[in-house]
PDB file of N, CA and C in Angstrom:
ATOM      1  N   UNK A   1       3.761 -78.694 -42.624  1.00  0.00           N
ATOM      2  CA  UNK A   1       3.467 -78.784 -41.203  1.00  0.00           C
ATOM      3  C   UNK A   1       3.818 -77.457 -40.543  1.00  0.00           C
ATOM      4  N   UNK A   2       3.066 -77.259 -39.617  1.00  0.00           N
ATOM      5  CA  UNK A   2       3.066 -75.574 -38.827  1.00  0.00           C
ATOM      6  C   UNK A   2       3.898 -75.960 -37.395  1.00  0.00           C
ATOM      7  N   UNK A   3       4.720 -74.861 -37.797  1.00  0.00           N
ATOM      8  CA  UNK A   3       5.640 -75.067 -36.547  1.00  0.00           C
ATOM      9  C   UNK A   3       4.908 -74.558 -34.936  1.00  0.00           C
ATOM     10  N   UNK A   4       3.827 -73.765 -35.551  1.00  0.00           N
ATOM     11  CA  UNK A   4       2.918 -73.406 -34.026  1.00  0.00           C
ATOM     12  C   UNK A   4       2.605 -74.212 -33.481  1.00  0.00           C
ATOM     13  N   UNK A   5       2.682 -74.243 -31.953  1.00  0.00           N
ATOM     14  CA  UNK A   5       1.573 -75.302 -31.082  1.00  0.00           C
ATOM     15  C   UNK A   5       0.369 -75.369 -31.387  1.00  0.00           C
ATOM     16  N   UNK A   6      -0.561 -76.219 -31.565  1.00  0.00           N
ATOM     17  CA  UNK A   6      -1.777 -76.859 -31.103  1.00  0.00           C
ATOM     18  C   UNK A   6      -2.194 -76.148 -29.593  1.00  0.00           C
ATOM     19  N   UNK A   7      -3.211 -75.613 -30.074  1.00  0.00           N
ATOM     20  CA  UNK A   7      -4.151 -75.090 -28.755  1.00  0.00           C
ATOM     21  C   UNK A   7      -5.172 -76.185 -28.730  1.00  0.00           C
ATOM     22  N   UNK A   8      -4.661 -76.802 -28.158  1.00  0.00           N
ATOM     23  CA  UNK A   8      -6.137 -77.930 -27.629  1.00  0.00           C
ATOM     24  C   UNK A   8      -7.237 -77.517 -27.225  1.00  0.00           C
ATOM     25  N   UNK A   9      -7.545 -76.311 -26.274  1.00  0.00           N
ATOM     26  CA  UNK A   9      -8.441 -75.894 -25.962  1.00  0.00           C
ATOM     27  C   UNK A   9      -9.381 -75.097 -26.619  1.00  0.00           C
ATOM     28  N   UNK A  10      -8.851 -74.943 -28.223  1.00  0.00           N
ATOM     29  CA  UNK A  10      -9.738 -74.347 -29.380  1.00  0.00           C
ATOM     30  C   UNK A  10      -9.809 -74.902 -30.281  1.00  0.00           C
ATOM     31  N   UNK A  11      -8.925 -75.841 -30.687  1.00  0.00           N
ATOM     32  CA  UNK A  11      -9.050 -77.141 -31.917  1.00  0.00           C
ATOM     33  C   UNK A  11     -10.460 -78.110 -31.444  1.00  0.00           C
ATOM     34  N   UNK A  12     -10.538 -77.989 -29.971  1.00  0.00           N
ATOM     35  CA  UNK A  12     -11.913 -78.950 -30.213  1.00  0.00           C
ATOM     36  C   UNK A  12     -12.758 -78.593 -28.620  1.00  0.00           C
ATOM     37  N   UNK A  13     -13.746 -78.235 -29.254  1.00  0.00           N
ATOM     38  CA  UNK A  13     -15.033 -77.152 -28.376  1.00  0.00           C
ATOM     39  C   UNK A  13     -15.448 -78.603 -27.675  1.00  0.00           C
ATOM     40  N   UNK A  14     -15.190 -79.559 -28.162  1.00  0.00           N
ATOM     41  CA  UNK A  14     -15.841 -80.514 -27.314  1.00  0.00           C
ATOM     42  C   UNK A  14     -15.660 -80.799 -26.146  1.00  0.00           C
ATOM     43  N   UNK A  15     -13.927 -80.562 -26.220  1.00  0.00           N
ATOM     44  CA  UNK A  15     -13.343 -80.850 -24.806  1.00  0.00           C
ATOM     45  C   UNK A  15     -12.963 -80.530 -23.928  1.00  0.00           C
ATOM     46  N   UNK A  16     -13.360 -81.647 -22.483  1.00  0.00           N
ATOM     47  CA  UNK A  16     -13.278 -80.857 -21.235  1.00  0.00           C
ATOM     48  C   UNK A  16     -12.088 -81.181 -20.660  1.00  0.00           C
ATOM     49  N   UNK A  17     -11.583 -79.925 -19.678  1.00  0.00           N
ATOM     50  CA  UNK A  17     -10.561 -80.725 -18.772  1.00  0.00           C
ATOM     51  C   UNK A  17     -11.249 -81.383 -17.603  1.00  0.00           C
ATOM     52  N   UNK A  18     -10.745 -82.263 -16.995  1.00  0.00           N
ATOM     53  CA  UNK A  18     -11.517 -82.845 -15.190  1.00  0.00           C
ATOM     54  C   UNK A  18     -10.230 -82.832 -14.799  1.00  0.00           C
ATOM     55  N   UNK A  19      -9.717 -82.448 -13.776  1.00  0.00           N
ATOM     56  CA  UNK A  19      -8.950 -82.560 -12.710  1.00  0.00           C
ATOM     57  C   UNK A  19      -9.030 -83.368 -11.689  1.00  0.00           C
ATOM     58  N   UNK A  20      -7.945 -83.482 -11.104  1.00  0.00           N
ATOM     59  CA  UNK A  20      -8.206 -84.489  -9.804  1.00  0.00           C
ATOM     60  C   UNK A  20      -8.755 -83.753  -9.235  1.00  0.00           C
ATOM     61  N   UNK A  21      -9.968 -84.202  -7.758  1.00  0.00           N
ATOM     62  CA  UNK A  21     -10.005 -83.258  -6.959  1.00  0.00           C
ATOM     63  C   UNK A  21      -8.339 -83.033  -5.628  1.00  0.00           C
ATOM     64  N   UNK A  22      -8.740 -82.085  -5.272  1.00  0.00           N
ATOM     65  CA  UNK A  22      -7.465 -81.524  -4.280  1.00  0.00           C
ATOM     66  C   UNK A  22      -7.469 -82.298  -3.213  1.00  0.00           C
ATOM     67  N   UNK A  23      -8.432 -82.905  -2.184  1.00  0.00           N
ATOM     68  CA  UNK A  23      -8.234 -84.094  -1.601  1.00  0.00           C
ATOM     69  C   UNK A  23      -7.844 -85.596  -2.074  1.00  0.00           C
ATOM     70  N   UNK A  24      -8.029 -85.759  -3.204  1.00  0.00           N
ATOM     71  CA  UNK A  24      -7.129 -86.951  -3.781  1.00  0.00           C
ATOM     72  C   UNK A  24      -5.901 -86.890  -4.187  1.00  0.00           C
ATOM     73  N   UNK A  25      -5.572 -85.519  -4.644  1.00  0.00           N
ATOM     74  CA  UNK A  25      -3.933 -85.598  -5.106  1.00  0.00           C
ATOM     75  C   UNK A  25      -3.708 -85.528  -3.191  1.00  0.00           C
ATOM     76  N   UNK A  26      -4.216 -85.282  -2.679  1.00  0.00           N
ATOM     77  CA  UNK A  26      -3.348 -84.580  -1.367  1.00  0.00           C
ATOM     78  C   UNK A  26      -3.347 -86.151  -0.307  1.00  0.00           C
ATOM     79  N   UNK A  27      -4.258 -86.658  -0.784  1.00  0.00           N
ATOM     80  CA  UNK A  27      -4.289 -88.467  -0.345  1.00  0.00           C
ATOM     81  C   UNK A  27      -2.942 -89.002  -0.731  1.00  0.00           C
ATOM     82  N   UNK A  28      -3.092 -88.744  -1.875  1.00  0.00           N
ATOM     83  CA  UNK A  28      -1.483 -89.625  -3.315  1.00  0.00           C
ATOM     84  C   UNK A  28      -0.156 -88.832  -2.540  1.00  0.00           C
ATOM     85  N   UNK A  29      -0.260 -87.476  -1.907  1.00  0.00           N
ATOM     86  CA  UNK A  29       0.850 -87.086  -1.735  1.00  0.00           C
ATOM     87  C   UNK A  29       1.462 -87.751   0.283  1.00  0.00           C
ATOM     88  N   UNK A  30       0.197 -87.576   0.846  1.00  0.00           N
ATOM     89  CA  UNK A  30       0.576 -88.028   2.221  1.00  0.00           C
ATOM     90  C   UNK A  30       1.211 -89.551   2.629  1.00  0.00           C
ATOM     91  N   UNK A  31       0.244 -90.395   1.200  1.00  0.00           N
ATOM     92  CA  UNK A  31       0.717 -92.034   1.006  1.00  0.00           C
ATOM     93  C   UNK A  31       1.895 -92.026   1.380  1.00  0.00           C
ATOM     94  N   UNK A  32       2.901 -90.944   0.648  1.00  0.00           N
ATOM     95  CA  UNK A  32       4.172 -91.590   0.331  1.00  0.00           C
ATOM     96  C   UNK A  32       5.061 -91.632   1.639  1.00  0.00           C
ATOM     97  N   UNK A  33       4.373 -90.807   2.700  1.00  0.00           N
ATOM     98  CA  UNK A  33       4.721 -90.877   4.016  1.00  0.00           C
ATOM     99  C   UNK A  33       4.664 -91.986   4.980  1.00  0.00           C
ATOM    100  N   UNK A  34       3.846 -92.864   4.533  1.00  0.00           N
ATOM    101  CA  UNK A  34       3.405 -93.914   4.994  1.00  0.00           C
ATOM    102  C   UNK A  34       4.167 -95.531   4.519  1.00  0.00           C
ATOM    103  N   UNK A  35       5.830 -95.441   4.774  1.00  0.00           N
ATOM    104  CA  UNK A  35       6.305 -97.052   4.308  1.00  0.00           C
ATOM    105  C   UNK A  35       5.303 -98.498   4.206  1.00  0.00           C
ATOM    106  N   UNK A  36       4.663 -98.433   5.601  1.00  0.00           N
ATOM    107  CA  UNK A  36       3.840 -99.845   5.316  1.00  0.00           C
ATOM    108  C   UNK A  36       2.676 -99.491   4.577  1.00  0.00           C
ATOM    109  N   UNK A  37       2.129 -98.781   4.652  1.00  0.00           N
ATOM    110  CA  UNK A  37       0.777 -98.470   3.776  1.00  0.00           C
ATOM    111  C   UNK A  37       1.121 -99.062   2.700  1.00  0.00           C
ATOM    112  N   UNK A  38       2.674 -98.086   2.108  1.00  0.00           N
ATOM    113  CA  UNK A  38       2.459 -98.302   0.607  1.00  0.00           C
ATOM    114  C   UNK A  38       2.936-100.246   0.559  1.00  0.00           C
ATOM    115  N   UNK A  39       3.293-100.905   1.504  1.00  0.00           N
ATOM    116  CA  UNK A  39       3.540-102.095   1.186  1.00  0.00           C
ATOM    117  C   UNK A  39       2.575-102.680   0.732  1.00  0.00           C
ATOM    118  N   UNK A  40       1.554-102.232   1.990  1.00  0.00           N
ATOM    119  CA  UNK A  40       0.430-103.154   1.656  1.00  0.00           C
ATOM    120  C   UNK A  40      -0.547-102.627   0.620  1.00  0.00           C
ATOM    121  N   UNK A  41      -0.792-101.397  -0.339  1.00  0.00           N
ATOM    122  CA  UNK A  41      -1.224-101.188  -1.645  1.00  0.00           C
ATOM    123  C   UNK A  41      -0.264-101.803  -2.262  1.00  0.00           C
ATOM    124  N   UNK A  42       0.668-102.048  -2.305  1.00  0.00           N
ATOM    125  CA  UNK A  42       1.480-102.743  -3.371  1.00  0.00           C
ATOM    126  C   UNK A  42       1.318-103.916  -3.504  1.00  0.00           C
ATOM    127  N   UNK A  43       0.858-104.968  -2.050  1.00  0.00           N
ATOM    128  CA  UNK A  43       1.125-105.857  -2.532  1.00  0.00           C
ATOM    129  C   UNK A  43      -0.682-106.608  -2.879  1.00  0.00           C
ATOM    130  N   UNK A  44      -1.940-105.499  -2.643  1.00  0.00           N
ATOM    131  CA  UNK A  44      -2.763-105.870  -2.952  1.00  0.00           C
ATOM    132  C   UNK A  44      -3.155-105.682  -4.491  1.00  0.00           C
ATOM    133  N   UNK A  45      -3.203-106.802  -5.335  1.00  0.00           N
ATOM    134  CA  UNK A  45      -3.350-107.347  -6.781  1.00  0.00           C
ATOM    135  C   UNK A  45      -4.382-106.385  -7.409  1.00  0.00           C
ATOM    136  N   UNK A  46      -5.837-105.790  -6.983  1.00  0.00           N
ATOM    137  CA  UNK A  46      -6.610-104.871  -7.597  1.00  0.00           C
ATOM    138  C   UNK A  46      -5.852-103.491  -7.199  1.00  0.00           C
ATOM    139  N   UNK A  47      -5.865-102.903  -8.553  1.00  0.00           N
ATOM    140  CA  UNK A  47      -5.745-101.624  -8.176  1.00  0.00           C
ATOM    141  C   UNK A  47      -6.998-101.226  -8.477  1.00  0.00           C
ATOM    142  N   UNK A  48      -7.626-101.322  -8.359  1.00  0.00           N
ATOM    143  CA  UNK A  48      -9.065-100.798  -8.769  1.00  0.00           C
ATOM    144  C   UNK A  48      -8.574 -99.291  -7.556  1.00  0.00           C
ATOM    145  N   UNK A  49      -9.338 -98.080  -7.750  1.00  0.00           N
ATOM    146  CA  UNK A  49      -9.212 -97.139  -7.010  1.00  0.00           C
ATOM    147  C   UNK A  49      -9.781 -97.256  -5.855  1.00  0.00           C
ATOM    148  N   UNK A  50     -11.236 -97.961  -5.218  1.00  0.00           N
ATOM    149  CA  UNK A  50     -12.109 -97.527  -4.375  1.00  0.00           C
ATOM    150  C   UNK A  50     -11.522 -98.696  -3.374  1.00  0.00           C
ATOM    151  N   UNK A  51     -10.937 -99.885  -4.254  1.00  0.00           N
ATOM    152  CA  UNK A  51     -10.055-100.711  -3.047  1.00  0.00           C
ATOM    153  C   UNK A  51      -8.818-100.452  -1.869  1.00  0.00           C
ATOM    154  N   UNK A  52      -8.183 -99.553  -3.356  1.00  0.00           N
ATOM    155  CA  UNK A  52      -7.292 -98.763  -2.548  1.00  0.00           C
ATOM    156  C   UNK A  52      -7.425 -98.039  -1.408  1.00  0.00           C
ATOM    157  N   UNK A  53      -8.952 -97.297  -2.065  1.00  0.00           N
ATOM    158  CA  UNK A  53      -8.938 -96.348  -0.846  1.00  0.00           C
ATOM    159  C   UNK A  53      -9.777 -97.557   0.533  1.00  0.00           C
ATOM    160  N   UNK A  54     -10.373 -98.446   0.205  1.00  0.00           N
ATOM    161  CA  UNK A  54     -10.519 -99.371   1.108  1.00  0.00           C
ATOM    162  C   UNK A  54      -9.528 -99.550   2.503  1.00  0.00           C
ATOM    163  N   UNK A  55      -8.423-100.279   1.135  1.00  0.00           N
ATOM    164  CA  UNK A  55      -7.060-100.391   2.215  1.00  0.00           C
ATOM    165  C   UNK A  55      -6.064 -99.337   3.258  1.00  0.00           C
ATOM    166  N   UNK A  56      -6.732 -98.528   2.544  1.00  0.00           N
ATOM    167  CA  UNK A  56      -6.208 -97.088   3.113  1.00  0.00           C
ATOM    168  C   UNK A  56      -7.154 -96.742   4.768  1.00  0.00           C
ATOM    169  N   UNK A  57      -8.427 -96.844   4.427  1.00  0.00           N
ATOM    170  CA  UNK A  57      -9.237 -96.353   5.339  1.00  0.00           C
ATOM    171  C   UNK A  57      -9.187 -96.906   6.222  1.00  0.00           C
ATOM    172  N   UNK A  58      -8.719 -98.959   6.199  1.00  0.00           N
ATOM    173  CA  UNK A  58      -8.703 -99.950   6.894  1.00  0.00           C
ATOM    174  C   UNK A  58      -7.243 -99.680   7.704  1.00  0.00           C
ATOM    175  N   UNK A  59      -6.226 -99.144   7.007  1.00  0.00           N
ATOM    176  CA  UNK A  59      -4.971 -99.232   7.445  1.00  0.00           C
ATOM    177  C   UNK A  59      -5.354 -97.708   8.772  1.00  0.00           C
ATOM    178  N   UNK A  60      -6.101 -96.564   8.292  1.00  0.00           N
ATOM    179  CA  UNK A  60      -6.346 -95.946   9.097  1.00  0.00           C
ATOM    180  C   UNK A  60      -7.324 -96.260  10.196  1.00  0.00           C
ATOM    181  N   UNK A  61      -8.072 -97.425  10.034  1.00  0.00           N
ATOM    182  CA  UNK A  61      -8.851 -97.887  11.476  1.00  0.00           C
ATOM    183  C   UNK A  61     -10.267 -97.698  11.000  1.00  0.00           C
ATOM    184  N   UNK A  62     -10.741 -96.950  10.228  1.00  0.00           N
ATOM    185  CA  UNK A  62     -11.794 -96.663   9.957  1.00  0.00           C
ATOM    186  C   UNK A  62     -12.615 -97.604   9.017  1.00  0.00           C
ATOM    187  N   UNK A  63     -14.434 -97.786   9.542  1.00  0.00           N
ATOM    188  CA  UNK A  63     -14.675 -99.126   8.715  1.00  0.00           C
ATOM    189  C   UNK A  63     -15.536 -98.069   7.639  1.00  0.00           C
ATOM    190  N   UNK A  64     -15.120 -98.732   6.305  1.00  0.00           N
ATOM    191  CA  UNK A  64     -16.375 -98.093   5.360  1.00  0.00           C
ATOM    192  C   UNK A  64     -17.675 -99.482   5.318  1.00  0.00           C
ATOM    193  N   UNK A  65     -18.778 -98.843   5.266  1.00  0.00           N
ATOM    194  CA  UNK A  65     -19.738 -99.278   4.788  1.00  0.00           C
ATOM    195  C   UNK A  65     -20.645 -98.771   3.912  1.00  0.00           C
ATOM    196  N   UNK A  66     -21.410 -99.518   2.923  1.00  0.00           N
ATOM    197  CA  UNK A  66     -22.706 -98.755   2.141  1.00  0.00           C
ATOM    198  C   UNK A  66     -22.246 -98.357   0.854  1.00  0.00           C
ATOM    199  N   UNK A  67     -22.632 -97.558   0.034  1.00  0.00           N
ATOM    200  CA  UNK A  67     -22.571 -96.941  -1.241  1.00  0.00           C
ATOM    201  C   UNK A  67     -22.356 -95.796  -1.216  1.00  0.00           C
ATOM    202  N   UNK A  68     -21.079 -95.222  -1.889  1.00  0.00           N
ATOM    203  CA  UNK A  68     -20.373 -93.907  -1.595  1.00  0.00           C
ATOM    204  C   UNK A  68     -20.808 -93.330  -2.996  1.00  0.00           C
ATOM    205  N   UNK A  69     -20.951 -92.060  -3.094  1.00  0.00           N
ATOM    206  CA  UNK A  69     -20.669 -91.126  -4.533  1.00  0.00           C
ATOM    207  C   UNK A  69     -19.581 -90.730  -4.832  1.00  0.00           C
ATOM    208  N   UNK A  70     -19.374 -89.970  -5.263  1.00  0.00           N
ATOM    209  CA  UNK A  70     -18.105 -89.502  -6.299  1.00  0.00           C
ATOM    210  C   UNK A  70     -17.661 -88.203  -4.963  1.00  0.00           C
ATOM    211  N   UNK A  71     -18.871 -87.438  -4.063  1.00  0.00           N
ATOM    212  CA  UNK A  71     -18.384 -86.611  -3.292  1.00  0.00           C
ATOM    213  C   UNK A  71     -18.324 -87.059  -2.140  1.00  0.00           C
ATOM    214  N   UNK A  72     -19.236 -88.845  -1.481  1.00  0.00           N
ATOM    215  CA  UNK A  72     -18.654 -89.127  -0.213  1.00  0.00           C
ATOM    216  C   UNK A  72     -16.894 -89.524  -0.515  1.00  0.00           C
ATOM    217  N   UNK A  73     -16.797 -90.117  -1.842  1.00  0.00           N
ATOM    218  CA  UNK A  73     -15.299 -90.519  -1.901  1.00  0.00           C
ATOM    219  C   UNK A  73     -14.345 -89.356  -1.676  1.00  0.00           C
ATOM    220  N   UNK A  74     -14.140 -88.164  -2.178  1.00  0.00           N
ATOM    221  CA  UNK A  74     -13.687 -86.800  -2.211  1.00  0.00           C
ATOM    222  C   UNK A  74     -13.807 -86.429  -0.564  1.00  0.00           C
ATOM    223  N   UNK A  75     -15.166 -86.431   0.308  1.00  0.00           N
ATOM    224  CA  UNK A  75     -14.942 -85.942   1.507  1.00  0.00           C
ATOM    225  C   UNK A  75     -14.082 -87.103   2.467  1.00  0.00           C
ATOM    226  N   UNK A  76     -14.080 -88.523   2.219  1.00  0.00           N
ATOM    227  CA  UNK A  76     -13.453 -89.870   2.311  1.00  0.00           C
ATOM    228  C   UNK A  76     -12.303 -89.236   2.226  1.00  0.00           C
ATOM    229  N   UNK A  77     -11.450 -89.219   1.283  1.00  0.00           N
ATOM    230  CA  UNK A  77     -10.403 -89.000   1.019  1.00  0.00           C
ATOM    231  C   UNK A  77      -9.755 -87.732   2.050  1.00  0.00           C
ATOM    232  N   UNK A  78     -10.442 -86.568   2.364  1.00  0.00           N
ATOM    233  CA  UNK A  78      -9.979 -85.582   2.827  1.00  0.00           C
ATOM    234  C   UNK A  78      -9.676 -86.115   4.715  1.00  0.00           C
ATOM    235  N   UNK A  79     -11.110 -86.826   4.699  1.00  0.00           N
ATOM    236  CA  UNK A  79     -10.858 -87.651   6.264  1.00  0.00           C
ATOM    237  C   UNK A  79      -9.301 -88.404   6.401  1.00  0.00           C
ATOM    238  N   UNK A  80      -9.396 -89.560   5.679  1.00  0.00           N
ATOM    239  CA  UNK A  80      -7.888 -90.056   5.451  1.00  0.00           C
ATOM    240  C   UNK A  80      -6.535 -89.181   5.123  1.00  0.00           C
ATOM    241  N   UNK A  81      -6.541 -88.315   4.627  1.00  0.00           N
ATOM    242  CA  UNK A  81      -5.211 -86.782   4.895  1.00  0.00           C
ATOM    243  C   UNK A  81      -4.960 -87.025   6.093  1.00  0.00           C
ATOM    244  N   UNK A  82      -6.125 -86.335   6.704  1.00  0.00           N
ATOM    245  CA  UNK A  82      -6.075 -86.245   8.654  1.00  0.00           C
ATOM    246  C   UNK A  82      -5.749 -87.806   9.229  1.00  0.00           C
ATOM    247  N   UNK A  83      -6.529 -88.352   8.931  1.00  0.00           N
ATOM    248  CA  UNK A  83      -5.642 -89.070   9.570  1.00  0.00           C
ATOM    249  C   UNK A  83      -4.551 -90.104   9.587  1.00  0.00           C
ATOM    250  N   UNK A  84      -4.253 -90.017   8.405  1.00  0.00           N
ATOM    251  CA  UNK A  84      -2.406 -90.531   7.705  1.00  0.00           C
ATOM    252  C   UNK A  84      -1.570 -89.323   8.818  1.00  0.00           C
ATOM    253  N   UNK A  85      -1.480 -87.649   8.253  1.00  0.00           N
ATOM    254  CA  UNK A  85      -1.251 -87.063   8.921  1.00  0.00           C
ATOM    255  C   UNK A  85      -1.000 -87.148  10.321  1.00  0.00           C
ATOM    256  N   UNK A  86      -2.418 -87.669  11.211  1.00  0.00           N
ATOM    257  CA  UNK A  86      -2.227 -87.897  12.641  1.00  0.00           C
ATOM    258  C   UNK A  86      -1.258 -88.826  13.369  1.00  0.00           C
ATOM    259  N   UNK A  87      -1.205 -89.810  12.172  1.00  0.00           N
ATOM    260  CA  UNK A  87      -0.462 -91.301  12.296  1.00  0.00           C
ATOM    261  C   UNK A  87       0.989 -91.069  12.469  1.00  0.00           C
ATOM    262  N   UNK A  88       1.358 -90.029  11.183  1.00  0.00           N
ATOM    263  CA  UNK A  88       2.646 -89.605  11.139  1.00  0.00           C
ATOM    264  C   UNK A  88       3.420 -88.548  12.293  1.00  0.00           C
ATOM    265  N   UNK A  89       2.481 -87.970  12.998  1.00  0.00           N
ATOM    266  CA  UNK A  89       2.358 -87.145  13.876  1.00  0.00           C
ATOM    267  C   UNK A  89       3.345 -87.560  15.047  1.00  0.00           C
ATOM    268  N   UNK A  90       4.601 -86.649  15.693  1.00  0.00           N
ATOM    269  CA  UNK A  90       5.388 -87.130  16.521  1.00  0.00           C
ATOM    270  C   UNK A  90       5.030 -86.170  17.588  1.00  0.00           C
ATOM    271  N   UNK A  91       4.899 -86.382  19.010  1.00  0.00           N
ATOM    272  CA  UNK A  91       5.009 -85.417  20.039  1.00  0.00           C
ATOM    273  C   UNK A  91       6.114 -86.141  21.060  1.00  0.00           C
ATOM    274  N   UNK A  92       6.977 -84.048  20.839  1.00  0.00           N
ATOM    275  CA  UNK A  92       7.957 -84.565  21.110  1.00  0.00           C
ATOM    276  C   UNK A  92       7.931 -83.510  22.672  1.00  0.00           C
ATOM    277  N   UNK A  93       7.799 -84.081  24.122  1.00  0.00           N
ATOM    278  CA  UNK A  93       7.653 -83.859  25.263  1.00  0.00           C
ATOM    279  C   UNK A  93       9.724 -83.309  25.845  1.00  0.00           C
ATOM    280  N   UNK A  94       9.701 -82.498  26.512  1.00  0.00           N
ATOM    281  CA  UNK A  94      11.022 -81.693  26.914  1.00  0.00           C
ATOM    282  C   UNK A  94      11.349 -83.364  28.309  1.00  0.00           C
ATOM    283  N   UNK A  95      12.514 -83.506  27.881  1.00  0.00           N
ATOM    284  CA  UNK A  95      12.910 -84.364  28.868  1.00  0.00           C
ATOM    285  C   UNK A  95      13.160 -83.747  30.336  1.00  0.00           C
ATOM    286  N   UNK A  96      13.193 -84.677  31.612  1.00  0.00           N
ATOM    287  CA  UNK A  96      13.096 -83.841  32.619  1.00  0.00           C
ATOM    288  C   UNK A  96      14.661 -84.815  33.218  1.00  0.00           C
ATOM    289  N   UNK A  97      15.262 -84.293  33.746  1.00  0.00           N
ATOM    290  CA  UNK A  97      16.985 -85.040  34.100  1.00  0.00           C
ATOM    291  C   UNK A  97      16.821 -85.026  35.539  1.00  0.00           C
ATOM    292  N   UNK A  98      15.666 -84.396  36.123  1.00  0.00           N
ATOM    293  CA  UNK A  98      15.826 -84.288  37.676  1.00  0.00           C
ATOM    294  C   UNK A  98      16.594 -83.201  38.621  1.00  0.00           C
ATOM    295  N   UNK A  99      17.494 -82.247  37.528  1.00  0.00           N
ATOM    296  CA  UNK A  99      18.238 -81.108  37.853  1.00  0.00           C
ATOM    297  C   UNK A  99      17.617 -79.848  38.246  1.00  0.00           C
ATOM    298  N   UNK A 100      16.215 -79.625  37.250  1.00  0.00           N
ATOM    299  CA  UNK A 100      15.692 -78.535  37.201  1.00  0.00           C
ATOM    300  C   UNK A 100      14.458 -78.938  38.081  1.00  0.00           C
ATOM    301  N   UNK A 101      13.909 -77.851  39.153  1.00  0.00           N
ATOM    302  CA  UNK A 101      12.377 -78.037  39.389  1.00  0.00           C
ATOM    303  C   UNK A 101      11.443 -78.243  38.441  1.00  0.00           C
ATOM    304  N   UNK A 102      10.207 -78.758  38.741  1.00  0.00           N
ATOM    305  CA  UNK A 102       8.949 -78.777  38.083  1.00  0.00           C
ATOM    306  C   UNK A 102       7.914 -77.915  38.609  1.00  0.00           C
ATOM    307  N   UNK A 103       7.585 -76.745  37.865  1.00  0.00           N
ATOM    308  CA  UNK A 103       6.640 -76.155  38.290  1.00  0.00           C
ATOM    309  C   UNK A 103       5.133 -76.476  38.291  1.00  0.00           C
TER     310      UNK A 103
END
């Protein structure tokens, strides 16, 4: 046995890498910001992926309808960032005590 690594990427010409796209890992990463979200993916029984993102889109307000591709899901996904993001979003306004004028 050869103590060298295995180059996977030349032992077999066949194979491809696929990556996630960058709006889905970046979906998986904003989730975790979201306590009830993740309750309610957790406590829905399919994980099928496109449900998920169902529950996701629903939890964000937004209705899906129709038959999506592989790139409405990808531009889907990038919509839901924004607005998980927006959800999480705090504005935080300067308190006024009544001491100082208001210009």
């Amino acid at each position: 046995m050869s103590d060298r690594p295995i180059n996977y990427s030349t032992s077999n010409p066949n194979l491809k890498y696929e990556f996630f796209p960058e709006a889905l890992t970046a979906l998986r990463v904003e989730i975790d910001n979201h306590p009830a979200l993740l309750k309610i993916l957790a406590a829905q029984e399919d994980k099928d992926v496109y449900i998920q993102i169902s529950e996701i889109a629903a939890y964000c307000g937004i209705i899906l309808e129709g038959t999506y591709t592989r790139d409405d899901v990808i531009r889907l996904a990038d919509k839901l960032v924004w607005e998980l993001k927006k959800k999480s979003s705090i504005l935080i306004l300067p308190s006024f005590d009544g001491t100082q004028p208001v210009n």
